[in-house]
Protein backbone atom coordinates (compact mmCIF):
# COMPACT_ATOMS: atom_id res chain seq x y z
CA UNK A 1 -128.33 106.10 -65.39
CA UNK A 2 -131.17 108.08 -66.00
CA UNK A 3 -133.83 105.51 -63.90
CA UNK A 4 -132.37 106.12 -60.47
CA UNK A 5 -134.17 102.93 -59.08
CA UNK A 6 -133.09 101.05 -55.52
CA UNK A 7 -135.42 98.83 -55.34
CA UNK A 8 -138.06 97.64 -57.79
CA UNK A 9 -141.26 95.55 -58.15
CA UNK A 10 -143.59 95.18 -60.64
CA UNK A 11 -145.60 93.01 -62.83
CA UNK A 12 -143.55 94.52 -66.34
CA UNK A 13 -139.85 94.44 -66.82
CA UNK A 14 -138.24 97.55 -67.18
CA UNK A 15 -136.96 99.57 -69.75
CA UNK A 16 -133.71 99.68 -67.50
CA UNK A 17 -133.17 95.43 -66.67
CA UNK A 18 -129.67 94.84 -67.19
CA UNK A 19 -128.31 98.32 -67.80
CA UNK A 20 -129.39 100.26 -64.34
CA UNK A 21 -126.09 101.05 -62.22
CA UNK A 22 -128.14 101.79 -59.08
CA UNK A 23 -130.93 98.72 -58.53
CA UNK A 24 -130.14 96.84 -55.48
CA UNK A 25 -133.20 94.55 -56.77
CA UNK A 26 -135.98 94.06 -59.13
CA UNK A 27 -138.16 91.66 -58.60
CA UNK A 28 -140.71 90.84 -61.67
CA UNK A 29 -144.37 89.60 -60.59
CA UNK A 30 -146.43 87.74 -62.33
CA UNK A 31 -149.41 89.90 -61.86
CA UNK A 32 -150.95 92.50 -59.81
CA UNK A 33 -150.86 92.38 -55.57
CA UNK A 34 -152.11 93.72 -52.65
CA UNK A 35 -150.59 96.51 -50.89
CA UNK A 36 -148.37 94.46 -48.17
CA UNK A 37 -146.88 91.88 -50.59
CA UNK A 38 -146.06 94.87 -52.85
CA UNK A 39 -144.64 96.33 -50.00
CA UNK A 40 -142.34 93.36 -49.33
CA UNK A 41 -141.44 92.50 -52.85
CA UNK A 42 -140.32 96.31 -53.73
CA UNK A 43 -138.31 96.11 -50.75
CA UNK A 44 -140.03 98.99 -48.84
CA UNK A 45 -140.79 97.07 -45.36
CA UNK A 46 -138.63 99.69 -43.60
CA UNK A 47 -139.71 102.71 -41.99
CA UNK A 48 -137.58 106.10 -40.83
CA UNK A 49 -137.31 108.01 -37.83
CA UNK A 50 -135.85 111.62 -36.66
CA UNK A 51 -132.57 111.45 -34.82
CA UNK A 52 -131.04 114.46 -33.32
CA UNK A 53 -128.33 115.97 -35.27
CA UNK A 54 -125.14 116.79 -33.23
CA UNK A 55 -121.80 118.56 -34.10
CA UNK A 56 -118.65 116.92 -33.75
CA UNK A 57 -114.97 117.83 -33.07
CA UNK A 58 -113.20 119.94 -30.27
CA UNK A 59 -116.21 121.42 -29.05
CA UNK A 60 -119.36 118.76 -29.65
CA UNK A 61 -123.02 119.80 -29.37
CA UNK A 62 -126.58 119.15 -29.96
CA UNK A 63 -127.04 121.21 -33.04
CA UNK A 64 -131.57 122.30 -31.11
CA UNK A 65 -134.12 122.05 -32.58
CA UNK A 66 -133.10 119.94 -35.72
CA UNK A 67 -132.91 116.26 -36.85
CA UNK A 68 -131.73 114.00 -39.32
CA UNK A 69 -134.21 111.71 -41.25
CA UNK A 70 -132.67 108.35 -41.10
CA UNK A 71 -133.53 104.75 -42.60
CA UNK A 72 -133.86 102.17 -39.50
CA UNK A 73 -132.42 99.33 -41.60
CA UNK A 74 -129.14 100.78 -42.73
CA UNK A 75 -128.78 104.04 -41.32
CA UNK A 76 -129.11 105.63 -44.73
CA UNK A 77 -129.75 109.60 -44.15
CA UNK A 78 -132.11 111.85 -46.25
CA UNK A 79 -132.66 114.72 -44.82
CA UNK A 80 -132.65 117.76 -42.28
CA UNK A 81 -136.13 118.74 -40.28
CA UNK A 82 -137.16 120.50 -37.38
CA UNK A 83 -138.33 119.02 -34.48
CA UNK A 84 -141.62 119.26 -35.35
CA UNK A 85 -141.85 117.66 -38.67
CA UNK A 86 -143.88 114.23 -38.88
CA UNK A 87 -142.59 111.46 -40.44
CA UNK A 88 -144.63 109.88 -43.49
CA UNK A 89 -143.80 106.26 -43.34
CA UNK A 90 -143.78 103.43 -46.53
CA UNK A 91 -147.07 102.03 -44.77
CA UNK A 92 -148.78 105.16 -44.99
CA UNK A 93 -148.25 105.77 -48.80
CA UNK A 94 -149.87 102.65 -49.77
CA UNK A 95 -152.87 102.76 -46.68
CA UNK A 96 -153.15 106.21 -48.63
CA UNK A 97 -154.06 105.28 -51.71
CA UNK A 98 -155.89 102.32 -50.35
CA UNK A 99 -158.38 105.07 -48.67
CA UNK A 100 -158.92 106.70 -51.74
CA UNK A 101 -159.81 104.22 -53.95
CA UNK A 102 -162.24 102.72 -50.67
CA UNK A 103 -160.79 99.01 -51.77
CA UNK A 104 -159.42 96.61 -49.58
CA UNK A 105 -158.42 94.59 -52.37
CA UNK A 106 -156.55 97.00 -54.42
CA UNK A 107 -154.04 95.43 -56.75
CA UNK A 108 -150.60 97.37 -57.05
CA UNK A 109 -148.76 97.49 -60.44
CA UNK A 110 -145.24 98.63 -59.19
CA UNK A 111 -143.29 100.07 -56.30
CA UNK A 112 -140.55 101.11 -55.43
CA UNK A 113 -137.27 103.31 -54.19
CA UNK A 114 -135.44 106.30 -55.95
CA UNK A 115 -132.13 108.18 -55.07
CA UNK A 116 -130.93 105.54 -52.74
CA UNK A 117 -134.17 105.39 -50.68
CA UNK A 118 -135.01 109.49 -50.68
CA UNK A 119 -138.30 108.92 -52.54
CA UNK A 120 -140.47 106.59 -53.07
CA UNK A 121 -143.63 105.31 -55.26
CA UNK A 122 -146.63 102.79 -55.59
CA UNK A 123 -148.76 102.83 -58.97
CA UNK A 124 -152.13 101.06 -58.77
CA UNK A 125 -154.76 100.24 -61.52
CA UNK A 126 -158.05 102.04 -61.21
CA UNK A 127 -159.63 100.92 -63.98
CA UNK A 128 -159.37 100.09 -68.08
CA UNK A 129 -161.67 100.30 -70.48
CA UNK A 130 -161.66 99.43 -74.62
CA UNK A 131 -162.88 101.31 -77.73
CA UNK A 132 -164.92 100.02 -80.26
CA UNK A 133 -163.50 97.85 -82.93
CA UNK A 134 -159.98 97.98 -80.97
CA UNK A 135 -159.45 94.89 -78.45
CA UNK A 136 -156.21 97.27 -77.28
CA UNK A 137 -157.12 97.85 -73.45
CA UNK A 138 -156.85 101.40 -72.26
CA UNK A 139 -155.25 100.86 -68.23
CA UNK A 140 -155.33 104.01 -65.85
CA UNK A 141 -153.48 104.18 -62.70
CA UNK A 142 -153.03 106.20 -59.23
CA UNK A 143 -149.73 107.33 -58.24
CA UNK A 144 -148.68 107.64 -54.78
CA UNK A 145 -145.06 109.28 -54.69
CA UNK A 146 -143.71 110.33 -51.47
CA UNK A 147 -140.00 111.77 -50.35
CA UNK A 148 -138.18 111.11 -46.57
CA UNK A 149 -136.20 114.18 -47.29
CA UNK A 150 -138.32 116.38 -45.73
CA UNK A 151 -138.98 118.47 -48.83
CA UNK A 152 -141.33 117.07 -50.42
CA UNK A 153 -144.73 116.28 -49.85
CA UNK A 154 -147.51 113.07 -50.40
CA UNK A 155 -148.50 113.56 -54.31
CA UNK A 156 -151.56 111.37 -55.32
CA UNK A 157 -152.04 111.71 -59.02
CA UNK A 158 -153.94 109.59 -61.52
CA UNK A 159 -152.11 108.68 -64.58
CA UNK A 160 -152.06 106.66 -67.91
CA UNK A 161 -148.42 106.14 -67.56
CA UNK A 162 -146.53 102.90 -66.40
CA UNK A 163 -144.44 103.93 -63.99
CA UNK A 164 -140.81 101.68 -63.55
CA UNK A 165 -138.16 104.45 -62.81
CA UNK A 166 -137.67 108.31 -61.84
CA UNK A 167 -138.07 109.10 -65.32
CA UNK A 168 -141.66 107.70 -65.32
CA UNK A 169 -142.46 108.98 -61.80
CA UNK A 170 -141.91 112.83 -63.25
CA UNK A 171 -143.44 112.15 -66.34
CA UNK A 172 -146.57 110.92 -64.80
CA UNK A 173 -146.24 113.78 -62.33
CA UNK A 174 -146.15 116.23 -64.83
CA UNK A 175 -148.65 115.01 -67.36
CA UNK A 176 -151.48 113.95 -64.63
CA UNK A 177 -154.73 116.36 -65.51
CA UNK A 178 -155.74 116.27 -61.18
CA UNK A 179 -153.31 116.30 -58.97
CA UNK A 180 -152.97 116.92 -54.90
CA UNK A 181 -149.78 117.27 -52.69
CA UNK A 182 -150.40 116.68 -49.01
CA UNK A 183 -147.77 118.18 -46.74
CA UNK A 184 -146.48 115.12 -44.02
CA UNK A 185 -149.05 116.67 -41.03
CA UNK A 186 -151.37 115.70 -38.55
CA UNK A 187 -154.50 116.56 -40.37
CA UNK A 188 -153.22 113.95 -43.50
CA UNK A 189 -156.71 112.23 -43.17
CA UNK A 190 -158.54 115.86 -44.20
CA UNK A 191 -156.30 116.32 -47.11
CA UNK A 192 -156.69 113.23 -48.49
CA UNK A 193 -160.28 113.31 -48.27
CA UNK A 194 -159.29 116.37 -50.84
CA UNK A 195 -157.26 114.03 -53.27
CA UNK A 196 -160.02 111.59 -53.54
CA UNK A 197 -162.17 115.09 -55.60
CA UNK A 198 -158.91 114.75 -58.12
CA UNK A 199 -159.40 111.21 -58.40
CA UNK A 200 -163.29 111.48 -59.14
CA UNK A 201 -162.54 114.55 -61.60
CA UNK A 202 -159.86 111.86 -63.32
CA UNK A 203 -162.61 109.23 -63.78
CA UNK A 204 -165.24 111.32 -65.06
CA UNK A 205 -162.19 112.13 -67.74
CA UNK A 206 -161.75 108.70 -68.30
CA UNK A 207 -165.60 108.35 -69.44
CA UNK A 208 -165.51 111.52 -71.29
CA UNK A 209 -162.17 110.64 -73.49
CA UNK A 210 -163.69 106.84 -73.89
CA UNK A 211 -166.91 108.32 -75.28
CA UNK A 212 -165.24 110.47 -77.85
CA UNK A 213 -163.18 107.67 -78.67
CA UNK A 214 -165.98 105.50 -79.33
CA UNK A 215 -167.37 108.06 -81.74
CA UNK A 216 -164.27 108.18 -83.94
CA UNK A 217 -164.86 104.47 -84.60
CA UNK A 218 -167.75 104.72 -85.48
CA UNK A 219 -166.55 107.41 -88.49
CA UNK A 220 -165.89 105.71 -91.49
CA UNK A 221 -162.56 107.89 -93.55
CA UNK A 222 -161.25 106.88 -96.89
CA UNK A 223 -157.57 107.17 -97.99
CA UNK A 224 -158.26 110.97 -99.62
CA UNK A 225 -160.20 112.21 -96.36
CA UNK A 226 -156.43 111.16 -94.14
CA UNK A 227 -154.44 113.02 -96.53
CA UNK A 228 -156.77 115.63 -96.13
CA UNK A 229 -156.31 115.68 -92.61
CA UNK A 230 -152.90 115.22 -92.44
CA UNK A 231 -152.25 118.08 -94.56
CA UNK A 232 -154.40 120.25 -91.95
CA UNK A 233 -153.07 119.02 -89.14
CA UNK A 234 -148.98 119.46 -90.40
CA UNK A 235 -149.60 122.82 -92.67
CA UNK A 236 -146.49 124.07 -94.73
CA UNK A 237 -144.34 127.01 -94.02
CA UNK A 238 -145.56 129.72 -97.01
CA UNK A 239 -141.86 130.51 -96.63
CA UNK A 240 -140.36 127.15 -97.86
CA UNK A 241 -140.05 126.00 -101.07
CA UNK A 242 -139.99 123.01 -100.67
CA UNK A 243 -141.40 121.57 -97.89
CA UNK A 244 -139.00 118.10 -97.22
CA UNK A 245 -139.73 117.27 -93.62
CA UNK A 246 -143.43 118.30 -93.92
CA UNK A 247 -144.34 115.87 -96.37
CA UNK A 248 -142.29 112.95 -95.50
CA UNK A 249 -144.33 113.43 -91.68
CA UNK A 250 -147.32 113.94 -93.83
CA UNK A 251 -146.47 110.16 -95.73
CA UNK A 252 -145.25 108.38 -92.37
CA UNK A 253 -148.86 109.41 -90.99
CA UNK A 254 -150.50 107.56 -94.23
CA UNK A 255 -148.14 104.86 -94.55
CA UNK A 256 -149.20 103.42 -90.65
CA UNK A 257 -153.00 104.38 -91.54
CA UNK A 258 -153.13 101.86 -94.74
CA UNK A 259 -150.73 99.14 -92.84
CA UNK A 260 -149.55 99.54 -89.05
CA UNK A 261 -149.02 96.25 -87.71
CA UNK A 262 -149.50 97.75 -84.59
CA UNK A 263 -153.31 98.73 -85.30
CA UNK A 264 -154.34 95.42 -87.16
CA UNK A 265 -158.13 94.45 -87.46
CA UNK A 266 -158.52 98.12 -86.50
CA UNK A 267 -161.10 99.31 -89.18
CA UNK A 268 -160.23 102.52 -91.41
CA UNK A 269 -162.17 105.30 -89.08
CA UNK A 270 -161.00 108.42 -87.09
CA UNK A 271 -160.02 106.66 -84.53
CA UNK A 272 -157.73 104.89 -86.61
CA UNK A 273 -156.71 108.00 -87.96
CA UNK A 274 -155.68 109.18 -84.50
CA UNK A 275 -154.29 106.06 -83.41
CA UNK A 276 -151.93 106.62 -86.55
CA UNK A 277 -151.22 110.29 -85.17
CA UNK A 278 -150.28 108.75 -82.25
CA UNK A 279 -147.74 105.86 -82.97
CA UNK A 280 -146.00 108.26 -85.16
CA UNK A 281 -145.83 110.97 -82.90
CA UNK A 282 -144.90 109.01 -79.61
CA UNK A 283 -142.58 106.23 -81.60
CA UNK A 284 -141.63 106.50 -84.67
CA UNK A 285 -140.91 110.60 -85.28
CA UNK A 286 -136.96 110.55 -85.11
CA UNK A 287 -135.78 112.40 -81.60
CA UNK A 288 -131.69 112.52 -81.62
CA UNK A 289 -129.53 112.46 -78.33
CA UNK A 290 -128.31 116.35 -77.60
CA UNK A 291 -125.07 117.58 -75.24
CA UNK A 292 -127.79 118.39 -72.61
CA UNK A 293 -130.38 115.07 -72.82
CA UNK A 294 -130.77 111.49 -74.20
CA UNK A 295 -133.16 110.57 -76.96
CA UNK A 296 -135.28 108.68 -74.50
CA UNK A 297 -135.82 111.67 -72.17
CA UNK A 298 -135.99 114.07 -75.39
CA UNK A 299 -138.79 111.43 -76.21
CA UNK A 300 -140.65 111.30 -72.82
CA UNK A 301 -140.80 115.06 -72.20
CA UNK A 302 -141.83 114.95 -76.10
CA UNK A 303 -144.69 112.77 -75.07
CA UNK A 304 -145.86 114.43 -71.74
CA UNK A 305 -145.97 118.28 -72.74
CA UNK A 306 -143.85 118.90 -76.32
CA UNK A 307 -144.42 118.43 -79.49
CA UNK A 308 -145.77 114.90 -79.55
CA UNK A 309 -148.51 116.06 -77.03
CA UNK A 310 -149.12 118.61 -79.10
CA UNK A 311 -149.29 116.78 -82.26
CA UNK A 312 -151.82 114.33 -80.80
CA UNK A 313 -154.35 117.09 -79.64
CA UNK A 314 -154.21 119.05 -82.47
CA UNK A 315 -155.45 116.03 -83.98
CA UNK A 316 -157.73 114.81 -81.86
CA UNK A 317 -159.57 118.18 -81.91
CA UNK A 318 -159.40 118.13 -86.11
CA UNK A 319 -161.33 115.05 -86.09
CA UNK A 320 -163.61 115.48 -83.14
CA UNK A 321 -164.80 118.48 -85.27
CA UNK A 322 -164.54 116.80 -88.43
């Protein structure tokens, strides 16, 4: 199964209840907590340490200089460092991101383990905010996603995604504007300092993309200004005759702007016009399993950096200059 989850906790049921082969729990929470229950409930109270690796057989030895990473609970091995690596505990990750929001009450979202107990997250809210004429509320979130392989580092890296499984962990990873990966060291503190200038640099984004959305609702577009926009923002190939799956994108776009259930009491603006752009694009727009993928990660990598990302800023920047 394509979540990879151990252990789960969250305040939204995931895609994968019921159907994961590799969740040893999930606990559902009826609403955001603070970093130690979070901690408990997603089943990351445990912490690992470095024991010395050894060779075994006729002729056993202390293999020098290296260690194995090893869960205290159960033994569970993830990796192979030297003896100078330092250990980046559970505690640490969500102390972390603690720090650099400077909030001892911090609510948590999720948490949890992936690959067996190799990595491991914590998603927190940072803030929301709504646009004009939509009561929809826009969340953004920090993620904190650490590995006890000894490969990879302490990423911090503010996101709009909701993060439940390893397929939401990489595509918030790969679609965050600001992010920071702090190597497991002494000087942690110093680097995280750092992370907290990708953080601020996310939030003045958050005011920036709020204020341009607040300006598309506040532009009024009639039925004939969409399909004018709609036919500039999906152009026909010269070479086609007849352009099939052009138009019938072209119709799906109009058909949600004159009566998406989804965007009801919206008014008929830009921003509604977008907001159409969007639902098709991330939802509706048929994406078919391949030899190589499913359609749900065809359809997240679509959303994070292919052609539904696309779609949805080639239209946002048609209508900001409209």
């Amino acid at each position: 199964m394509p979540d990879s989850v151990e252990t789960y906790a969250g305040v939204w049921t995931p895609w994968w209840a019921g159907k994961s082969q590799t969740a040893k729990s999930m606990t559902v929470l009826p609403e955001a907590v603070d970093a130690a229950t979070m901690q408990t409930a997603a089943g990351l109270d445990w912490e690992v340490g470095k024991k010395p690796v050894f060779v075994v057989g006729e002729h056993p030895n202390r293999v020098p200089g290296w260690n194995a990473i090893q869960r205290e609970t159960d033994g569970a091995v993830f990796g192979m460092v030297r003896d100078g690596y330092h250990l980046f505990q559970n505690t640490e990750g969500f102390d972390a991101l603690g720090f650099l929001l400077e909030e001892a009450d911090l609510s948590f979202l999720t948490a949890g383990s992936l690959f067996e107990g190799a990595f491991c997250w914590a998603l927190a809210k940072v803030g929301e905010f709504t646009v004009r004429g939509d009561g929809s509320k826009f969340e953004d979130y920090l993620l904190g996603h650490w590995g006890h392989d000894g490969k990879h580092a302490f990423t911090v890296a503010p996101t709009v995604v909701r993060v439940v499984c390893a397929n939401t962990v990489s595509a918030a990873l790969q679609g965050a504007r600001s992010k920071i990966a702090i190597r497991h060291s002494f000087n942690m503190d110093e680097r995280i300092v750092q992370a907290r200038t990708a953080l601020d640099i996310h939030r003045k984004y958050i005011e920036i993309l709020k204020d341009v959305l607040d300006d598309l609702s506040r532009r009024p577009m009639t039925y004939k200004e969409v399909r004018k926009f709609t036919e500039d923002l999906l152009p026909v190939n010269p070479d086609v005759e007849r352009p099939y799956r052009t138009e019938s994108e072209r119709a799906q776009i109009l058909l949600l702007f004159a009566g998406s259930t989804t965007l009801d009491g919206v008014a008929p603006t830009a921003y509604r016009a977008y907001q159409c752009v969007a639902e098709y694009a991330d939802h509706i727009k048929v994406v078919n399993t391949t030899k190589t993928a499913t359609s749900e990660d065809r359809r997240a990598l679509s959303i994070i950096e292919g052609t539904a990302a696309s779609l949805k800023t080639s239209a946002l920047r048609l209508l900001v200059k409209a």
